[in-house]
Protein backbone atom coordinates (compact mmCIF):
# COMPACT_ATOMS: atom_id res chain seq x y z
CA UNK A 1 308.99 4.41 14.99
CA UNK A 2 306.77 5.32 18.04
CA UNK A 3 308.02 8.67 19.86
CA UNK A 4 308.65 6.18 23.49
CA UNK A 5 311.89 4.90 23.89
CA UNK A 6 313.34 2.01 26.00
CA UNK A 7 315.84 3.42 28.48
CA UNK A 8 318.07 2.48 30.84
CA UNK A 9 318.81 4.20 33.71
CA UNK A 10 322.13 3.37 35.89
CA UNK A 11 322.07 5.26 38.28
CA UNK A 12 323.01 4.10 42.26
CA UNK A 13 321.63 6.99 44.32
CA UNK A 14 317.68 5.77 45.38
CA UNK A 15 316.16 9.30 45.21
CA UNK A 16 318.01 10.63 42.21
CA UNK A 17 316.75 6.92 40.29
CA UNK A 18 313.45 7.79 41.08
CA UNK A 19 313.34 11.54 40.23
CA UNK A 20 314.76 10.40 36.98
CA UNK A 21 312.33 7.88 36.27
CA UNK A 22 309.33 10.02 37.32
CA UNK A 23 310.71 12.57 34.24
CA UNK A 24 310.98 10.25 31.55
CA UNK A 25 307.82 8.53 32.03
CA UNK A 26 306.40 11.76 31.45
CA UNK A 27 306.66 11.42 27.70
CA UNK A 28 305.72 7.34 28.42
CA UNK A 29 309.12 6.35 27.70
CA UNK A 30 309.90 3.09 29.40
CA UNK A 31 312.26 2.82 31.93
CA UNK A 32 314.54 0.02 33.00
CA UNK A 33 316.77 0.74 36.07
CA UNK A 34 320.02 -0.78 37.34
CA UNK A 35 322.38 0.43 40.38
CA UNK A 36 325.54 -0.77 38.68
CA UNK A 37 327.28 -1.50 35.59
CA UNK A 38 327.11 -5.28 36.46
CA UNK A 39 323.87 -5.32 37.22
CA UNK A 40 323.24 -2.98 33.76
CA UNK A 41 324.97 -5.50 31.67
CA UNK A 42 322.53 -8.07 32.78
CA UNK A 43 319.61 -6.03 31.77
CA UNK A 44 320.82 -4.63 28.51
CA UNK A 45 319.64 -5.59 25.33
CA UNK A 46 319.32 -4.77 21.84
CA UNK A 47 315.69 -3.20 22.27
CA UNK A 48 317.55 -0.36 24.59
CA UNK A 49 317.66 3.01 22.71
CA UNK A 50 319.24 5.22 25.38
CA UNK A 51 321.57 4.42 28.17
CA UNK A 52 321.66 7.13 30.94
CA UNK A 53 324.43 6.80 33.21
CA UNK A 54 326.04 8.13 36.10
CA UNK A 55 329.44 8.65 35.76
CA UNK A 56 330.36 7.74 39.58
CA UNK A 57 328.87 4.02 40.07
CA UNK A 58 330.28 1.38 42.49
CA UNK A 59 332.35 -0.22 39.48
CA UNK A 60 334.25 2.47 38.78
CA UNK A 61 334.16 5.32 36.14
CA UNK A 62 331.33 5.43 33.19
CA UNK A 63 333.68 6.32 30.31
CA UNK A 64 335.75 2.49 31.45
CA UNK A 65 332.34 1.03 30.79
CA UNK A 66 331.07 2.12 27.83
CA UNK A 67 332.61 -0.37 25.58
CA UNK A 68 331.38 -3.18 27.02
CA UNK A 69 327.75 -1.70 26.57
CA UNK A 70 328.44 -0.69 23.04
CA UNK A 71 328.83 -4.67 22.99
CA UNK A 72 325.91 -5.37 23.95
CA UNK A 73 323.79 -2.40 22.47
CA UNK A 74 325.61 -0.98 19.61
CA UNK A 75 322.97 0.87 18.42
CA UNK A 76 321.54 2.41 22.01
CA UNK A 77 322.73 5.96 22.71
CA UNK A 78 324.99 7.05 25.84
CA UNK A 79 324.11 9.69 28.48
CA UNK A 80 326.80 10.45 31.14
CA UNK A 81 325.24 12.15 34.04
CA UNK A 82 327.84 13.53 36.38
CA UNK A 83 328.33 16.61 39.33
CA UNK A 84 331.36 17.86 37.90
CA UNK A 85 333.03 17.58 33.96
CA UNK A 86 336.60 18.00 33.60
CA UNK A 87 337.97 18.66 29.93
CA UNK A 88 339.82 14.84 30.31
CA UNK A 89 336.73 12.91 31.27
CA UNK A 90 334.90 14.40 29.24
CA UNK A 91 336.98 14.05 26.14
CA UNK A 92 337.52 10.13 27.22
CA UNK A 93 333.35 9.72 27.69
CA UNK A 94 333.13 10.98 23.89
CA UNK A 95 336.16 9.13 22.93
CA UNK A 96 334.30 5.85 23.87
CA UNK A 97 331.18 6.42 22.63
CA UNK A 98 328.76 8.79 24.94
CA UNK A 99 326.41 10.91 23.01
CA UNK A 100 325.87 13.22 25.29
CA UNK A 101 326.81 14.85 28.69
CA UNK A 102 324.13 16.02 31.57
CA UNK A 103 325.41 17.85 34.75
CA UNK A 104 323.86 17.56 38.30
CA UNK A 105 321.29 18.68 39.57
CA UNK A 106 319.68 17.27 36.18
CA UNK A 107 316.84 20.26 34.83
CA UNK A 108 313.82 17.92 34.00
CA UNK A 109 313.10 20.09 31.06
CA UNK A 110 317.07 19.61 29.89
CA UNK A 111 316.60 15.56 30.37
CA UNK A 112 313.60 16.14 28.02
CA UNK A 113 315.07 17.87 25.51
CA UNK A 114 317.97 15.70 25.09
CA UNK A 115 315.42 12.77 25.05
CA UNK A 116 313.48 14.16 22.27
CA UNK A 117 316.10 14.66 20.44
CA UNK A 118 317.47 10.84 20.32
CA UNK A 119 314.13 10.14 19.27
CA UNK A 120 313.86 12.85 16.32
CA UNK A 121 317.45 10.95 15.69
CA UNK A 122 316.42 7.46 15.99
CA UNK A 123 313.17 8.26 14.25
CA UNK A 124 315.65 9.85 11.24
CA UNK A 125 317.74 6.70 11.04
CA UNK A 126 314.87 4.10 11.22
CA UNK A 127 313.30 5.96 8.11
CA UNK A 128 316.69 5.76 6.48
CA UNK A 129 317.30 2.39 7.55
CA UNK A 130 313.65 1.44 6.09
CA UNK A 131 314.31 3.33 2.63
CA UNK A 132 317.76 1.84 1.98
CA UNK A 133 316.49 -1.54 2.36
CA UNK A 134 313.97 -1.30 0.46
CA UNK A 135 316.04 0.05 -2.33
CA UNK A 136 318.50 -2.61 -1.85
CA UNK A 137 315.90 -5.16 -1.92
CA UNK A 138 314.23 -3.46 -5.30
CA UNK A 139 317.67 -3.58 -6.59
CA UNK A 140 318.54 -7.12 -5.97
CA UNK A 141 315.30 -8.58 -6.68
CA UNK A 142 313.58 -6.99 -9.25
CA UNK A 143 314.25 -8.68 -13.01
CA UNK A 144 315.02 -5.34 -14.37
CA UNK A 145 318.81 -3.93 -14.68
CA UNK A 146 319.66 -0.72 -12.69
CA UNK A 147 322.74 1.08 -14.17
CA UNK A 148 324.38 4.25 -13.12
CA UNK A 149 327.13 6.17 -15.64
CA UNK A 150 328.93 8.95 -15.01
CA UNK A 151 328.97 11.79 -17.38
CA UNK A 152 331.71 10.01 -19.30
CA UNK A 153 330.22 7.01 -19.67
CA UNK A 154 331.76 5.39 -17.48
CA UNK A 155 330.56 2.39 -15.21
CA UNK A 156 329.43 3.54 -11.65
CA UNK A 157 327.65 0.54 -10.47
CA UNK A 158 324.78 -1.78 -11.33
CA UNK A 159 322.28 -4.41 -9.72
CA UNK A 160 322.78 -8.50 -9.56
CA UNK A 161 320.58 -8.54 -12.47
CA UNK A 162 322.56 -7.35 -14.62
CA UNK A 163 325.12 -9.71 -13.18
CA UNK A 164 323.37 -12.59 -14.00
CA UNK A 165 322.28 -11.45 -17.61
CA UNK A 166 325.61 -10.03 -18.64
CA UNK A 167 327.90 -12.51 -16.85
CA UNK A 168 330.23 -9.50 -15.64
CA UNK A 169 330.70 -8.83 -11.87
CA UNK A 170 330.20 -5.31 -10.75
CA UNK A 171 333.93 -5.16 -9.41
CA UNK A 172 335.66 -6.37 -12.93
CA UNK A 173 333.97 -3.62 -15.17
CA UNK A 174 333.74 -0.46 -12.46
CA UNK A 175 335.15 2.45 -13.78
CA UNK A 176 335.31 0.90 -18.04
CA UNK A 177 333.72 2.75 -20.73
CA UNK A 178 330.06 1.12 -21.11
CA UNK A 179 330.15 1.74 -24.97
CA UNK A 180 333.01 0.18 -25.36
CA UNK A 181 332.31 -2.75 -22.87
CA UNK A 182 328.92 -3.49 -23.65
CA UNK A 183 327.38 -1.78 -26.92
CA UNK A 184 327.60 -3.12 -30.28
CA UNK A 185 329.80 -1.23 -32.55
CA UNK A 186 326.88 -1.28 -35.10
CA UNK A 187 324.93 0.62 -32.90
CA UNK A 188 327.61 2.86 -30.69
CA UNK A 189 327.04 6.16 -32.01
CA UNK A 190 323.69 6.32 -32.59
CA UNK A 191 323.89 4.83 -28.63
CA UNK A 192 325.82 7.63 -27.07
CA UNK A 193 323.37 10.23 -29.38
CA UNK A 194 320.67 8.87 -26.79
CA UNK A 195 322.94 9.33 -23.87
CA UNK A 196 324.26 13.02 -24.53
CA UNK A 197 320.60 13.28 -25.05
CA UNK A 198 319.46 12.12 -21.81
CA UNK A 199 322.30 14.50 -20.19
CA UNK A 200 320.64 17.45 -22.24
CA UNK A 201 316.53 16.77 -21.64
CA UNK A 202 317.19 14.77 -18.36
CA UNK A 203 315.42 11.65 -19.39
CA UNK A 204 315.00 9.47 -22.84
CA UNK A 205 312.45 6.68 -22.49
CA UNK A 206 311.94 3.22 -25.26
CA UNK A 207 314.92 2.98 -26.31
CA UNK A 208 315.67 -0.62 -27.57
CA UNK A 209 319.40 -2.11 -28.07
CA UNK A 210 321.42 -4.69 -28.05
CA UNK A 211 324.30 -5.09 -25.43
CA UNK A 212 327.10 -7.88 -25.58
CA UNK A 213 327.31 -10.25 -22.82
CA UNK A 214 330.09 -11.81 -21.52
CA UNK A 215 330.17 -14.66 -23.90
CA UNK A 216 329.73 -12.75 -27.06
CA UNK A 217 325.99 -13.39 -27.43
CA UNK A 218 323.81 -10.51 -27.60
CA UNK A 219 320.41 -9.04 -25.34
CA UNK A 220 317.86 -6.65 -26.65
CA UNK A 221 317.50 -4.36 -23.91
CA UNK A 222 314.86 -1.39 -23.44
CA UNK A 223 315.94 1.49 -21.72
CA UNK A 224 314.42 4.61 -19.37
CA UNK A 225 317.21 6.66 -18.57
CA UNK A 226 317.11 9.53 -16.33
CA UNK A 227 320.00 12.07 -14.88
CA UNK A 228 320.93 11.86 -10.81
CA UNK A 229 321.27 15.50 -9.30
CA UNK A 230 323.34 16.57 -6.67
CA UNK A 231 321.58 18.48 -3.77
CA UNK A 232 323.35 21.89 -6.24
CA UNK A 233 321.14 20.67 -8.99
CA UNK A 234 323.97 19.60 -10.83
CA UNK A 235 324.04 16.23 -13.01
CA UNK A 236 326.60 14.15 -11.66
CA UNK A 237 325.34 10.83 -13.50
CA UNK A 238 323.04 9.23 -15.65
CA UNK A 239 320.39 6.23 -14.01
CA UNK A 240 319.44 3.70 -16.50
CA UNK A 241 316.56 0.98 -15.84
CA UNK A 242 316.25 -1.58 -18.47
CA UNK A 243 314.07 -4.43 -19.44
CA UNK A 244 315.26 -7.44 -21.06
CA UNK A 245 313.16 -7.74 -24.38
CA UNK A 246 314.96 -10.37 -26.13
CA UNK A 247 312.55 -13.16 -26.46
CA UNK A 248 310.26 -10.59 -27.28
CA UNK A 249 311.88 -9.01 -30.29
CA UNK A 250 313.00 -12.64 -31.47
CA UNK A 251 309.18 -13.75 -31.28
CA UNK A 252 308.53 -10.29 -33.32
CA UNK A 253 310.60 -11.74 -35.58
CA UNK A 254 309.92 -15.05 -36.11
CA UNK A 255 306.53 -13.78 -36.42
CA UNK A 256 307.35 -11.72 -39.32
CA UNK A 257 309.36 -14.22 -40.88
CA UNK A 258 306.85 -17.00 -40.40
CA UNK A 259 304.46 -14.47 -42.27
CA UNK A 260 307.17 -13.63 -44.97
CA UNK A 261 308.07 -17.43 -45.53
CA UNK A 262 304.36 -18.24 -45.67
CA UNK A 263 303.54 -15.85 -48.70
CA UNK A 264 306.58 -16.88 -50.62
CA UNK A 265 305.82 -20.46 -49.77
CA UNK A 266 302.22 -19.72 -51.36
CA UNK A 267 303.73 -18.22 -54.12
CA UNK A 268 306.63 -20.69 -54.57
CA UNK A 269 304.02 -23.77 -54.36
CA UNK A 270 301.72 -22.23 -56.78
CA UNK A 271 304.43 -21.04 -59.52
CA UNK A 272 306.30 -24.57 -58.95
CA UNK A 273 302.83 -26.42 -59.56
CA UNK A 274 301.82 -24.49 -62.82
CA UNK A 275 305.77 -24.95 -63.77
CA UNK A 276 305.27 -28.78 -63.47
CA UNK A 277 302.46 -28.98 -65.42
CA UNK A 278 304.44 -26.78 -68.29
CA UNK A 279 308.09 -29.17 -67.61
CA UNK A 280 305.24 -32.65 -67.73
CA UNK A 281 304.20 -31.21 -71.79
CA UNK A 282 307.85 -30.23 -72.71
CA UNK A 283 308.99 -34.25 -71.69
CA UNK A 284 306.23 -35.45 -73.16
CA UNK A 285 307.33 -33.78 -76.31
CA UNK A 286 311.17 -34.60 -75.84
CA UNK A 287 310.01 -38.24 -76.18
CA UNK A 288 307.95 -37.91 -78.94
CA UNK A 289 311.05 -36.26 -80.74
CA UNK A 290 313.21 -38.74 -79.95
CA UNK A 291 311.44 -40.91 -81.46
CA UNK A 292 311.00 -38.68 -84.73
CA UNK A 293 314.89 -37.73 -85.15
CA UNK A 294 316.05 -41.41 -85.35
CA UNK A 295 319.81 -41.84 -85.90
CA UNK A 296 320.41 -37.80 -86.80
CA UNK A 297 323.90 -37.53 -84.26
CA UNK A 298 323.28 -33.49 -84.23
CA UNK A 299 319.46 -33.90 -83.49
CA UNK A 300 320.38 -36.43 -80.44
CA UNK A 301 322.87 -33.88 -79.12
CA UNK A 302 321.22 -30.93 -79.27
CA UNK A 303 318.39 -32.96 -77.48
CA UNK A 304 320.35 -34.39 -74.86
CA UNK A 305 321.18 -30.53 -73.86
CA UNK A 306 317.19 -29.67 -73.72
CA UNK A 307 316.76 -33.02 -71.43
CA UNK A 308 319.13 -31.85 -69.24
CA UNK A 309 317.92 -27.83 -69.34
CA UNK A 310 314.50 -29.80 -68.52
CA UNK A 311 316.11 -32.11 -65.83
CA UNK A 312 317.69 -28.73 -63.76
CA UNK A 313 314.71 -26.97 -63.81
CA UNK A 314 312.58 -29.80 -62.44
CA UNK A 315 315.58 -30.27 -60.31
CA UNK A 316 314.82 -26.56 -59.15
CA UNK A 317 311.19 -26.92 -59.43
CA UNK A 318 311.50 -29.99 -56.59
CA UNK A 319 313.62 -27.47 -54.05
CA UNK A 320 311.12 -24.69 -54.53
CA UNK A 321 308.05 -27.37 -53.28
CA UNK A 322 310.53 -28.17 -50.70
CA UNK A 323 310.52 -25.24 -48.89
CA UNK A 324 307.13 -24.54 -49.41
CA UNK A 325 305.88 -27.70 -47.94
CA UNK A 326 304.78 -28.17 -44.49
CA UNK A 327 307.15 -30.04 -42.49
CA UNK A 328 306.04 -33.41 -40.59
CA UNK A 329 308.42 -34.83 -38.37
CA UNK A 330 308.76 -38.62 -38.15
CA UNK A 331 311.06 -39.06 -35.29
CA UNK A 332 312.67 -41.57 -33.79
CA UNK A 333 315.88 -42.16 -31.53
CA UNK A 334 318.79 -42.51 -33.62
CA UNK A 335 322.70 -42.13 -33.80
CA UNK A 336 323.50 -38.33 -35.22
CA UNK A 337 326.87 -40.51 -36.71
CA UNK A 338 324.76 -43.02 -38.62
CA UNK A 339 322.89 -39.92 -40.31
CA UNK A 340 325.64 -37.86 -41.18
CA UNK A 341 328.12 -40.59 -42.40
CA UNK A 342 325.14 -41.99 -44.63
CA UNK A 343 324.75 -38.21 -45.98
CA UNK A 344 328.78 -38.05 -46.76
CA UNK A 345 328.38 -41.51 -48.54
CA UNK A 346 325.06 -40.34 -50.82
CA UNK A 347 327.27 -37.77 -51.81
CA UNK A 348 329.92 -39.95 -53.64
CA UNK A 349 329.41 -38.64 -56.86
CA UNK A 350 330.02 -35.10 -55.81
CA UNK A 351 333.51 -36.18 -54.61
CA UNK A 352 334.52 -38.18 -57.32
CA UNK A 353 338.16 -36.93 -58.61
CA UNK A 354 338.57 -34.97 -56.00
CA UNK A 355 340.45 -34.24 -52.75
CA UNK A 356 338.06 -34.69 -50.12
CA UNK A 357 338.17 -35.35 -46.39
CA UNK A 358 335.48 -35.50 -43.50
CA UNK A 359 337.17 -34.88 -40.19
CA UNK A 360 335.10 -36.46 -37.56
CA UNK A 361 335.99 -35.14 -33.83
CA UNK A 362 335.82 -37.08 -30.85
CA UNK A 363 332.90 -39.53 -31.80
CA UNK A 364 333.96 -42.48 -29.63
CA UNK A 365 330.45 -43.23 -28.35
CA UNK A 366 326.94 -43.02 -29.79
CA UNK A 367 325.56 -39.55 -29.93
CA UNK A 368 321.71 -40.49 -29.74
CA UNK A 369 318.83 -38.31 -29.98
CA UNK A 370 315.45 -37.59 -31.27
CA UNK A 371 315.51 -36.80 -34.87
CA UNK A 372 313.85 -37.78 -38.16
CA UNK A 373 316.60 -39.25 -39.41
CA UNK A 374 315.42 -38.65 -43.40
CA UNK A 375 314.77 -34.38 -42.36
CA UNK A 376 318.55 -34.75 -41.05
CA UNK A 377 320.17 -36.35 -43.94
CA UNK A 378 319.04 -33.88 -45.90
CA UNK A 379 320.53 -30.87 -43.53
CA UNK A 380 323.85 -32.59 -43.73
CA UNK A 381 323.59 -33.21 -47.27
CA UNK A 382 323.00 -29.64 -48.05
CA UNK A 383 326.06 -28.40 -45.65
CA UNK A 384 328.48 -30.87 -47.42
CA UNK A 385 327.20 -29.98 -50.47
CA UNK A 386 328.00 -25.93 -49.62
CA UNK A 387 331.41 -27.21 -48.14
CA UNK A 388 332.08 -28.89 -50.92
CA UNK A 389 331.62 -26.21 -53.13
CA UNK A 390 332.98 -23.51 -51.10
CA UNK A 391 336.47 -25.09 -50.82
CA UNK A 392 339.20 -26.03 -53.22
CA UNK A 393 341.27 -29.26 -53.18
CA UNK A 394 342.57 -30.85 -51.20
CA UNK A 395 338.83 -29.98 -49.42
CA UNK A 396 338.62 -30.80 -46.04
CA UNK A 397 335.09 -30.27 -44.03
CA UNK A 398 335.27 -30.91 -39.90
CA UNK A 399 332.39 -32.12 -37.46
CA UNK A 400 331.97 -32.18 -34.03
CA UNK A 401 329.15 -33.68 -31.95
CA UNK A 402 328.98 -33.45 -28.18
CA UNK A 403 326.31 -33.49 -25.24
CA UNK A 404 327.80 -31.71 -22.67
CA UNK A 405 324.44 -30.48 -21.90
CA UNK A 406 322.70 -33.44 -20.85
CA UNK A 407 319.33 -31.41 -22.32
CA UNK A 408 320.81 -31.25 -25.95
CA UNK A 409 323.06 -31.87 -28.68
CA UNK A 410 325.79 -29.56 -30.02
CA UNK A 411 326.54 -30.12 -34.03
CA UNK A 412 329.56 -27.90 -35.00
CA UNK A 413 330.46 -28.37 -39.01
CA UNK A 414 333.26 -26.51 -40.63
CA UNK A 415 335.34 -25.93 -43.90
CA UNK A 416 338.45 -24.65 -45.16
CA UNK A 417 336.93 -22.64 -47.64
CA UNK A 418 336.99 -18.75 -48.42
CA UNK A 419 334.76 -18.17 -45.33
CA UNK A 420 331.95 -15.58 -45.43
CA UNK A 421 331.72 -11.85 -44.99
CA UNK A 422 330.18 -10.54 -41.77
CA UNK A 423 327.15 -8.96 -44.14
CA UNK A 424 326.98 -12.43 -45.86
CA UNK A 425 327.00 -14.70 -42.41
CA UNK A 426 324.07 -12.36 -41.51
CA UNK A 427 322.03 -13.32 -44.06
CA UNK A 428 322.54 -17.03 -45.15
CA UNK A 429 319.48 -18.22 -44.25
CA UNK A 430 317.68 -15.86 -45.74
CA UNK A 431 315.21 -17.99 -48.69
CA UNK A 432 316.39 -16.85 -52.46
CA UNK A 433 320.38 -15.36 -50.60
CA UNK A 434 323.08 -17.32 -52.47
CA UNK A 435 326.92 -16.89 -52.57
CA UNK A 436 327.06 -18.92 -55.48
CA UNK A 437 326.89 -17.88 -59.34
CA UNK A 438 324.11 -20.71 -59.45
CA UNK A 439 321.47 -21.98 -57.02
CA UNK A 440 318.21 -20.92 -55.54
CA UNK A 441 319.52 -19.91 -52.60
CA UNK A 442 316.90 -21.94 -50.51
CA UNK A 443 319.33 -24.48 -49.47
CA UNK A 444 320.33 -23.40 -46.19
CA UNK A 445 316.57 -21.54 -45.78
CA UNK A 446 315.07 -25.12 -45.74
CA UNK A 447 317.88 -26.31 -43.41
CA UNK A 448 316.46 -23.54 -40.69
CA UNK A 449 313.00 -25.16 -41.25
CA UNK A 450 314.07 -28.51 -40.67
CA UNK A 451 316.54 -27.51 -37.72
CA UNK A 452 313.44 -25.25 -36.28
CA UNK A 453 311.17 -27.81 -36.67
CA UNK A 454 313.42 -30.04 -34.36
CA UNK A 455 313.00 -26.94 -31.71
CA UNK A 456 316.59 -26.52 -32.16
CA UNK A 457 318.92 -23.00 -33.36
CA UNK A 458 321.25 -23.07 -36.32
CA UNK A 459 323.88 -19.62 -36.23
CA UNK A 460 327.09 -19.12 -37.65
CA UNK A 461 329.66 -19.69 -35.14
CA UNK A 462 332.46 -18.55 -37.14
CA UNK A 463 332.29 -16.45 -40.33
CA UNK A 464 336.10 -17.57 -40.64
CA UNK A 465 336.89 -20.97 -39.03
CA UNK A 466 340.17 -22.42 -37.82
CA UNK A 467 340.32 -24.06 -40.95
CA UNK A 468 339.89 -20.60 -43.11
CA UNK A 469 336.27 -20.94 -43.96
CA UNK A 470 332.94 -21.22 -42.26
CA UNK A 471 331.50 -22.62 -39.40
CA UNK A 472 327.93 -23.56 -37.96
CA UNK A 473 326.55 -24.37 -35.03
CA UNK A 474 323.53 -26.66 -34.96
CA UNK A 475 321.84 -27.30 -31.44
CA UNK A 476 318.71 -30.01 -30.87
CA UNK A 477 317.01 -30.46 -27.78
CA UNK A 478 316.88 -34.25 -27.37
CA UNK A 479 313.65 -34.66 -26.38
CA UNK A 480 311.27 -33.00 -29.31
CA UNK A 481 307.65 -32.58 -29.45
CA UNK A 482 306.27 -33.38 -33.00
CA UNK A 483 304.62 -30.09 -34.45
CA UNK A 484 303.60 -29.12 -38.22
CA UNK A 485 306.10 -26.24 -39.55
C-alpha cells in the first residue's frame, strides 16, 4: 500500500476547507471535499481511507452521522474536527465509530501526524489482510493436509483437504483425540512415540502412516510435523503437513509383488515342467503294470491307490502352471449370473450328499459386463469350492451383484463358515497361504491374478460375515482394456 491516502474532507467553512486541503496534499494525499453530510454521502465510496469531519455541519451533529458513513465506507477511518469537546460528545463520536478527535485551530503538523499514522495503520492491516489470504488460500487449495493438535492430541483444526480425503467435517471431530479418531490401532503407539517426539526436538520429518477414513478404508499419509510457539516461546501445539502417498506405496507394492510372483512363477513353471516329464514315465509304467498283474485283486488295489497318488499330483502339478502362466484375456460382454450359476452347476459333484444352498440376492435383471467368461468361472469355482469346504451342513454360501456405480460391478460372496482370523484375512491371497490341512494354497493367489487382470480389486469385506463366516468383495470396471498379466 502506497503512503497517499484518499480523504474526505467535510468541512462547510470555505477558508478552513482550503487550509485543510493545502496540508494534506503536502504528503500527496488526495483530497475529496464536501460542505455537508448530504453532499458527503454522495461522494463517499469504498476507495475513501479517512473521513475528516467537522463536527458542526448544516445537517446537524457529526457523531448522528457517522453510521450512515460507516455504511457506506466501513473500512475508512473517522476524524471529528471540532472548537470545543465536551466529555458527552466526545464519548458519543467514539461510541459511533470516530477514530480520532482534532480541536480548532487544527496544528498542520498535528493533522500530519494523525494522518501518518492511519497510514502506518492501514499499511499494517493491508499486509495482514494480504498474509491471511494467502494462507487461507494455501490452506484450501493446496492437495496437502494441514493439521494442528494440541499438546494432548487433541483436534484443533484442519484444511478442506483433509475434508475431502477423510470424509470428516472440521466441526464433527474438533476437540476428539486424533489417535483414537484417526490412527490405526496397529500403529498407535509407535504413532504418538513420533508425536511426544516432535513436542521434544520441535519437528519430525518422513514419517509414513496409515489413518482411517470415514468409511473404514485406510490412507498412507507422510508427515512433517513441527511445534507452534506462542510469542513466550512456549509450545502450545503441534502443526502437521501431510502428503497423501497411497497410490504410491500400493504401486511400491504391487511392484514388489509383481517381482516376487514372477520368480516363484519361474520357479513354479520350471519345477512343474521337469515334474511332468517325471508323472508322464511313472503312467507310462502304471500301464505297463496293469497289464503285467492281470487278475491279482491286491495288485489292482494297491495300483488303483498309486493312480490316484499320480492323478493329485498332476492335479497339483496343473494349479502350479496355472499361476505361473501369463494371463490373456478373451473378453466379451456377458451376464455375471450366467457365469456364476454355470460355476455352482460344474460343481455338482462336490455337493453331492450334502446340504448345500446358493443364496442369490436381488438378481432380477441382467448384470452385464466385460469379462472372459472362462477366467471368471474359474474365480467362482475356486470361492465355492473354499465355501464349500469352510462350512458344515446344512452349508449355505450368499451372492450379491449390483451396479450402483454405473462405472463398475460390485460382487459380494459369503459363507456361514468358521470365518477367518484378522492375521489370516490379511494374508489369503498370499501364493503357497492355506487354511486348509491340504492344498497349495494358490487358489485364491490365482483368483487376484485373474480379478487384477480384469483391472478390478478383490479384499475381504468381512473376516466374519452375517452369516458367521467370510466375506469378499470383488469389484470390475465394466469397460476393460485387454493386457498380458
Amino acid at each position: 500500500m502506497r503512503d497517499e491516502l484518499s480523504i474526505l474532507l467535510v468541512e462547510d467553512d470555505d477558508d478552513t476547507r482550503i487550509t485543510l486541503t493545502d496540508v494534506l496534499e503536502i504528503d500527496g494525499n488526495e483530497v475529496i471535499v464536501a460542505s455537508s453530510i448530504a453532499e458527503a454521502i454522495e461522494l463517499l465510496d469504498a476507495s475513501i481511507a479517512i473521513i475528516i469531519l467537522d463536527r458542526k455541519l448544516p445537517d446537524g451533529p457529526a457523531e448522528r452521522h457517522i453510521p450512515q458513513l460507516r455504511l457506506k465506507a466501513p473500512d475508512a477511518e473517522i476524524v471529528i474536527v471540532t472548537g470545543y469537546a465536551d466529555m458527552d460528545s466526545t464519548i458519543s463520536a467514539f461510541r459511533s465509530g470516530a477514530s480520532d478527535f482534532l480541536l480548532k485551530p487544527i496544528n498542520p503538523e498535528a493533522l500530519r501526524h494523525t494522518v501518518f499514522r492511519i497510514v502506518q495503520k492501514k499499511t499494517t492491516e493491508l499486509k495482514l489482510r494480504k498474509e491471511q489470504r494467502f494462507a487461507n488460500r494455501v490452506l484450501t487449495t493446496a492437495e496437502a493436509i494441514v493439521l494442528v493438535l494440541d499438546l494432548k492430541g487433541h483436534i484443533i483444526r484442519f484444511n478442506p483437504y483433509f475434508e475431502k480425503i477423510s470424509g470428516w467435517k472440521l466441526d464433527e471431530v474438533q476437540g476428539k483425540d486424533w489417535f483414537a479418531t484417526f490412527v490405526p490401532t496397529s500403529t498407535l503407539e509407535s504413532i504418538r512415540d513420533v508425536f511426544l517426539l516432535t513436542q521434544t526436538s520441535g519437528s519430525s520429518t518422513g514419517v509414513i502412516n496409515a489413518i482411517i477414513t470415514r468409511d473404514g478404508s485406510e490412507r498412507q499419509i507422510r508427515w512433517c510435523n513441527t511445534t507452534l510457539e506462542r510469542d513466550s516461546g512456549e509450545i502450545e501445539a503441534v502443526l502437521a503437513v501431510g502428503v497423501d502417498v497411497t497410490e504410491f506405496v500400493d504401486a511400491q507394492a504391487k511392484v514388489a509383488q509383481s517381482e516376487r510372483l514372477a520368480a516363484i512363477g519361474q520357479t513354479m513353471a520350471s519345477l512343474a515342467h521337469e515334474s511332468r516329464n517325471a508323472l508322464q514315465r511313472i503312467q507310462s509304467g502304471l500301464e505297463l503294470l496293469e497289464l503285467d498283474i492281470g487278475n491279482d485283486p491286491e495288485s489292482a488295489k494297491d495300483l488303483l491307490t498309486v493312480k490316484r497318488a499320480a492323478a493329485d499330483l498332476n492335479s497339483l502339478l496343473e494349479e502350479i502352471r496355472s499361476f505361473a502362466a501369463p494371463i490373456q484375456l478373451h473378453l466379451v460382454q456377458a451376464d455375471l449370473r450366467d457365469v456364476y450359476q454355470r460355476a455352482w452347476r460344474n460343481l455338482e459333484s462336490n455337493r453331492q450328499n450334502r446340504q448345500c444352498e446358493l443364496v442369490e440376492l436381488d438378481h432380477r435383471h441382467q448384470i452385464k459386463t466385460t469379462i472372459d467368461t472362462m477366467r471368471l468361472e474359474q474365480v467362482f469355482r475356486n470361492l465355492f469350492e473354499n465355501s464349500l469346504a469352510a462350512s458344515s451342513d446344512p452349508a449355505t454360501i450368499k451372492i450379491e451383484l449390483d451396479q450402483a456405480d454405473p462405472q463398475q460391478t460390485r460382487i459380494v460372496v459369503s459363507d456361514n463358515g468358521p470365518g477367518l482370523s484378522k492375521d489370516q484375512c490379511e494374508q489369503i491371497f498370499e501364493p503357497f497361504y492355506t487354511t486348509k490341512s491340504r492344498g497349495t494354497g494358490l487358489g485364491l493367489a490365482i483368483v487376484k491374478r485373474i480379478v487384477d487382470a480384469h483391472q478390478g480389486t478383490i479384499k475381504v469385506l468381512h473376516c466374519v460375515s452375517e452369516l458367521g463366516g467370510m466375506s469378499l468383495q470383488i469389484t470390475l470396471p465394466n469397460q476393460v482394456h485387454n493386457s498380458w498379466t
